[in-house]
Structure formats: structure tokens, C-alpha cells
N, C-alpha and C. Protein backbone atom coordinates (compact mmCIF):
# COMPACT_ATOMS: atom_id res chain seq x y z
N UNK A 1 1.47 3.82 4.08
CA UNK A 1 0.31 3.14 4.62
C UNK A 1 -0.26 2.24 3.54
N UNK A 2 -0.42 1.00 4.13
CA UNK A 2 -1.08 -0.23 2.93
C UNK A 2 -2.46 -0.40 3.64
N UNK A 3 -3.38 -0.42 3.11
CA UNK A 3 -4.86 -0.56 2.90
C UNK A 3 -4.74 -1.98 2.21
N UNK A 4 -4.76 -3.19 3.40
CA UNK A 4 -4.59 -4.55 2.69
C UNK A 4 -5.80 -5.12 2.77
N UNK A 5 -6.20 -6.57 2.14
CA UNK A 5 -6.85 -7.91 2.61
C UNK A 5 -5.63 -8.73 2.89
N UNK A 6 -5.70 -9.55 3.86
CA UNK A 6 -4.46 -10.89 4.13
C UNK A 6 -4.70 -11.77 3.07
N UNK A 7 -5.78 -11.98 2.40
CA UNK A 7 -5.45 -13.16 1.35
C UNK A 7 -5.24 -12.61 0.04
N UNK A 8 -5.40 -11.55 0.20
CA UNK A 8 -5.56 -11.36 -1.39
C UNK A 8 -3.87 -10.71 -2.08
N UNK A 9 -3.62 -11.57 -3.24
CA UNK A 9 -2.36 -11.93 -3.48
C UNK A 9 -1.77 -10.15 -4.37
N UNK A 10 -2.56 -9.61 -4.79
CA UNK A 10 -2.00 -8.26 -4.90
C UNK A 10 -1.52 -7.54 -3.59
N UNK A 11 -2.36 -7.78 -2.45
CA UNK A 11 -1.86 -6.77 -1.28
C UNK A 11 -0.55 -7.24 -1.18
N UNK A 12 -0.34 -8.77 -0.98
CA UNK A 12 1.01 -9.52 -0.77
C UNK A 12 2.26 -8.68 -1.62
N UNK A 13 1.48 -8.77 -2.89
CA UNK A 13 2.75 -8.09 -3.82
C UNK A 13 3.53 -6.62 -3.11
N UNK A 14 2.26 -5.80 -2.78
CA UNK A 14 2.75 -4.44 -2.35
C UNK A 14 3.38 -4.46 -1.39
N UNK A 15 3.03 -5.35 -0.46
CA UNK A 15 3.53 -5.28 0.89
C UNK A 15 5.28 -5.66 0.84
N UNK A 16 5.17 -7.15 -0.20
CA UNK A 16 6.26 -7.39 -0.33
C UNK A 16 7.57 -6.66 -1.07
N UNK A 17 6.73 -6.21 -1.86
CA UNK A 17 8.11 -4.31 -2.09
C UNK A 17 8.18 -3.64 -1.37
N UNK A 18 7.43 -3.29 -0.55
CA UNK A 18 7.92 -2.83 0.56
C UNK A 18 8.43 -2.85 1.41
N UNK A 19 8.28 -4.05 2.01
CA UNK A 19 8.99 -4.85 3.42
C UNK A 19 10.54 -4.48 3.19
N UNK A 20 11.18 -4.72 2.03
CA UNK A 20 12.15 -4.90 1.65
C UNK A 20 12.80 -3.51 1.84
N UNK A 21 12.42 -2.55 1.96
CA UNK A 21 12.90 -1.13 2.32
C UNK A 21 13.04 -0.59 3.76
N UNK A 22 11.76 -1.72 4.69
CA UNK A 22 11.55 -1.50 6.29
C UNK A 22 12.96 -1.81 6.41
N UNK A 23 13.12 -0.34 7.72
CA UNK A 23 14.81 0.00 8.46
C UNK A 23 15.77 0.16 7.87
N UNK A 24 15.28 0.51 6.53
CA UNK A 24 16.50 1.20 5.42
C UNK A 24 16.12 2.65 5.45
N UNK A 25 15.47 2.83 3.83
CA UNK A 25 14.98 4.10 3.52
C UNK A 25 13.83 4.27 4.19
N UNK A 26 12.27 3.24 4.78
CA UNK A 26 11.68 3.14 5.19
C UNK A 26 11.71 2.65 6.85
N UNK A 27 11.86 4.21 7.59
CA UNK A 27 11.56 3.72 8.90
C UNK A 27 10.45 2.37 9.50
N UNK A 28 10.75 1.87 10.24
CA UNK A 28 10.07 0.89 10.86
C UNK A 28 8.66 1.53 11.54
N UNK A 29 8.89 2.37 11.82
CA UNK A 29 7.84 3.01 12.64
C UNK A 29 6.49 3.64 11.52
N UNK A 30 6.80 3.63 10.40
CA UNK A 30 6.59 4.81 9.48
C UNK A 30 5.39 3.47 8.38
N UNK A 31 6.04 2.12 8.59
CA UNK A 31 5.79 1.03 7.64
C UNK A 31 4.28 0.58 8.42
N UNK A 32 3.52 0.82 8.25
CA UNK A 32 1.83 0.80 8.33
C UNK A 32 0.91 -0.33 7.26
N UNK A 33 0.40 -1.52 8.36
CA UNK A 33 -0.61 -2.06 7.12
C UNK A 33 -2.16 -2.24 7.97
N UNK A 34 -3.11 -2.30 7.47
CA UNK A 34 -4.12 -2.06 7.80
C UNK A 34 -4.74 -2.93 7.09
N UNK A 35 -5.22 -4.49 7.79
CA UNK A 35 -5.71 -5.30 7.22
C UNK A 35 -7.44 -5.15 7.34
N UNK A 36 -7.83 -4.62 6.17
CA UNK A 36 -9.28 -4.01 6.66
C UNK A 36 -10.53 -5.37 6.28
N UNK A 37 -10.33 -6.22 6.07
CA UNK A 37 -11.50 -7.30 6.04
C UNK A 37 -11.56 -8.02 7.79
N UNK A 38 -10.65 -7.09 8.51
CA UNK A 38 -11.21 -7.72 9.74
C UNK A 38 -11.80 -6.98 10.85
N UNK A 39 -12.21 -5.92 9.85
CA UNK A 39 -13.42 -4.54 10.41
C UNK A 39 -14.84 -4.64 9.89
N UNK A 40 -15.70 -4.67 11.00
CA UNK A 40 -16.63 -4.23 10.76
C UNK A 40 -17.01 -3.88 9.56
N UNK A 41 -16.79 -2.60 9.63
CA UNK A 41 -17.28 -1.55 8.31
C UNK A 41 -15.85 -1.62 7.44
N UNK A 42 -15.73 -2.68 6.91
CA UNK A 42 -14.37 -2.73 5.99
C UNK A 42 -15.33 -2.47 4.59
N UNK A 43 -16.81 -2.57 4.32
CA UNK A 43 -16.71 -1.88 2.81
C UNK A 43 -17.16 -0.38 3.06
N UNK A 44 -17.45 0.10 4.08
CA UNK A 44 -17.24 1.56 4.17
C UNK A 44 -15.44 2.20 3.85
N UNK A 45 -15.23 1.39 4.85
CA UNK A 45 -13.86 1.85 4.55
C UNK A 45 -13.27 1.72 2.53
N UNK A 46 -13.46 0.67 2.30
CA UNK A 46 -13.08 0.39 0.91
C UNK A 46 -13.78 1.40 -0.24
N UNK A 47 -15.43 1.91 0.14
CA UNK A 47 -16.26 2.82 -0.51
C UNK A 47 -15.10 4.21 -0.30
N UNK A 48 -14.79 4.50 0.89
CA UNK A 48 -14.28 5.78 1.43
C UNK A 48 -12.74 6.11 -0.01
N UNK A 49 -11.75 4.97 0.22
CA UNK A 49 -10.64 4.93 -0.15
C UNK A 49 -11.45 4.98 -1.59
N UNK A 50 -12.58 4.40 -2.28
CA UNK A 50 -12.40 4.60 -4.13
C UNK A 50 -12.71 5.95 -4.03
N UNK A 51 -13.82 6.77 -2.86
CA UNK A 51 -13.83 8.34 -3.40
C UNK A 51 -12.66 8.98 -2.96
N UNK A 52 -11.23 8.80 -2.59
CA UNK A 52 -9.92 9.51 -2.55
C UNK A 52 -9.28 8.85 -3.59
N UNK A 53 -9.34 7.50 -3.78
CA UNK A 53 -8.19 7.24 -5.16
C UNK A 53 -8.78 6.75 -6.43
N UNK A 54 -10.58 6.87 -6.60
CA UNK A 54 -10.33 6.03 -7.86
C UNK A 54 -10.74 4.82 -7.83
N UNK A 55 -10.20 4.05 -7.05
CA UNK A 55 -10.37 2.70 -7.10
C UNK A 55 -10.79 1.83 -5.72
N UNK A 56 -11.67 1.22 -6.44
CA UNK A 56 -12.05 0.29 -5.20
C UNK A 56 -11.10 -1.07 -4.57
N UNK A 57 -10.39 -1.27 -5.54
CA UNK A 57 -9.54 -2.82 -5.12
C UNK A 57 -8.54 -2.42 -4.36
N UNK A 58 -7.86 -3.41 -3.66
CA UNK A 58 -7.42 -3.29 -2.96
C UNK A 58 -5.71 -4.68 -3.49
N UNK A 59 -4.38 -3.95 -2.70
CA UNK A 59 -4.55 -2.98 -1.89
C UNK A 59 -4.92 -1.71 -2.56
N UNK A 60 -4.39 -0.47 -1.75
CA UNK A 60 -4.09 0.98 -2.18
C UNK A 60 -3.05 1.55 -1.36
N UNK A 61 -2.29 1.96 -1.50
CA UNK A 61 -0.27 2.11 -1.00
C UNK A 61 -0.55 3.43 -0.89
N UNK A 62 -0.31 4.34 0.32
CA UNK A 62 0.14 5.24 0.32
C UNK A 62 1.54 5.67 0.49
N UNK A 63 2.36 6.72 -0.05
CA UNK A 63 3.36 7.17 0.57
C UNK A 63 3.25 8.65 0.69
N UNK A 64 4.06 9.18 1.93
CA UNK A 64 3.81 10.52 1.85
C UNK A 64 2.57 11.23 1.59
N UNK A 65 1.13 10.76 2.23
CA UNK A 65 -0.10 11.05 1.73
C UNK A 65 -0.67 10.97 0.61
N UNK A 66 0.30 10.37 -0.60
CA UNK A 66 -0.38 10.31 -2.18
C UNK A 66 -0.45 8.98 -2.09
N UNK A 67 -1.67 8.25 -3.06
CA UNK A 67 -1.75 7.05 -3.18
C UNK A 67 -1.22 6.61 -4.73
N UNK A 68 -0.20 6.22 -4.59
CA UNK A 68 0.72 5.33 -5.96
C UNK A 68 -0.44 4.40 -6.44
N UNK A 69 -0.97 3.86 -5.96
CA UNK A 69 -1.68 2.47 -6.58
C UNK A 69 -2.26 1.09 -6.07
N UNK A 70 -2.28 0.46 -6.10
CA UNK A 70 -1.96 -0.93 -5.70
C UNK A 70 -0.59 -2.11 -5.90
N UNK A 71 -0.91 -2.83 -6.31
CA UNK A 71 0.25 -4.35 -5.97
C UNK A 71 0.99 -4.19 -7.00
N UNK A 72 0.15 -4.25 -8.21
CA UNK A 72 1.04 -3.87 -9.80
C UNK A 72 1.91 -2.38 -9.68
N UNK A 73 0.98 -1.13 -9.63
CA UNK A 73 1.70 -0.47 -9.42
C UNK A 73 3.24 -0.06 -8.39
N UNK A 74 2.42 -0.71 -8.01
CA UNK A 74 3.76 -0.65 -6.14
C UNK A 74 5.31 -1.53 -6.91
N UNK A 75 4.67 -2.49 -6.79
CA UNK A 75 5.83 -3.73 -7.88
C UNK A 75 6.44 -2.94 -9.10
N UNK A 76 5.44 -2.28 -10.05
CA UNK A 76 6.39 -1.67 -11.17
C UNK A 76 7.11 -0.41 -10.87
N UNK A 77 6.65 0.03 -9.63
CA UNK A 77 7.64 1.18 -9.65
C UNK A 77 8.91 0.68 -9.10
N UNK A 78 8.58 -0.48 -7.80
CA UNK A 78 10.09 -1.38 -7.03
C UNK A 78 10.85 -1.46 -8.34
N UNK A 79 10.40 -1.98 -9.46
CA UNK A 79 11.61 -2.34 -10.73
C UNK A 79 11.94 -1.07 -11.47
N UNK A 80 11.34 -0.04 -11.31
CA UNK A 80 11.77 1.07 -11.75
C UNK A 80 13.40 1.67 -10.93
N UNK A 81 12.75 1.12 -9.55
CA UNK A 81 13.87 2.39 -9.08
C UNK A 81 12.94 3.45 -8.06
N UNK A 82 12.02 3.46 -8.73
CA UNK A 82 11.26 4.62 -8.26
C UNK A 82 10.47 4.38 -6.28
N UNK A 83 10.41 3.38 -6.41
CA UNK A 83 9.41 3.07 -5.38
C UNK A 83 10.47 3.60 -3.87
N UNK A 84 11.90 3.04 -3.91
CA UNK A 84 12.72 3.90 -3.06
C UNK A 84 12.99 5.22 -3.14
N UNK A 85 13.04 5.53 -4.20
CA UNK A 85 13.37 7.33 -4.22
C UNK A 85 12.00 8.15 -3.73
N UNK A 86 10.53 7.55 -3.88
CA UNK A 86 9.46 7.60 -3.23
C UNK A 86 9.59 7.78 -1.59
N UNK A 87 10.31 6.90 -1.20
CA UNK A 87 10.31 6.43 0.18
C UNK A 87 11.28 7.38 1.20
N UNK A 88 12.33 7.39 -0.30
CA UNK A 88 13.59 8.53 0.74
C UNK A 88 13.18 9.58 0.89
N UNK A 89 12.09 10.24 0.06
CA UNK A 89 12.13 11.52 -0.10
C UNK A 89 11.12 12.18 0.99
């Protein structure tokens, strides 16, 4: 699950390591984004997500119910290796 903004060029990053796994290791069904600046209460929502991860910016990537990070993080784990073995597991 991605906790995005559409313009903002970190969500892009995360999304875009990701995409790249949709109907591989990452079911299609499973690949979730949630563009929250076009809610209402999108800084409730954004308040909600810093008291579970920490951080207020956005995005924030979940997999498997843990939140990895945002755009940087998401991206440095894709070059790790890690961000699929995340996904398969």
C-alpha cells in the first residue's frame, strides 16, 4: 500500500519501484495507491500515518503491514535487491 500525493516527485519514485514488480512477485490485485490530497481530511490522514510511522512526508510504502519508508527508501532497497525479496515473501 502507497500513501501517495500525484505531484509530488518522491511518491513517483516509490511507486515507480514498484510498478515494476506489478504481475510478477507483486500481485496486481495486492498493488494499492491511495492518492490522499484528493480527500477531504487528507491532513488527518497524513497526522494519522506520522503517529504509525514516524513521519509525516509522504509517500509512506507499506508492505506486508510494515512501513519501509518513503521514495528514497523504497528506491534504495529496489537497488539493493531487497525491495523484491520484500514483496515475495
Amino acid at each position: 500500500m502507497v500513501f501517495s500525493k500525484s505531484y509530488c516527485p518522491y511518491c513517483t519514485m516509490a511507486k515507480e519501484a514498484l510498478k515494476k514488480y506489478v504481475g510478477s512477485v507483486l500481485p496486481t490485485d495486492q498493488y494499492e495507491v491511495w492518492e490522499i490530497e484528493n480527500e477531504g481530511d487528507c491532513q488527518v490522514i497524513q497526522n494519522e500515518l506520522k503517529k504509525i510511522t514516524g513521519a509525516s512526508t509522504m509517500p509512506r510504502v507499506f508492505i506486508n503491514g510494515k512501513c519501509i519508508g518513503g521514495g528514497s527508501e523504497t528506491q534504495d532497497l529496489d537497488k539493493l535487491g531487497e525491495l523484491k525479496k520484500m514483496l515475495s515473501a
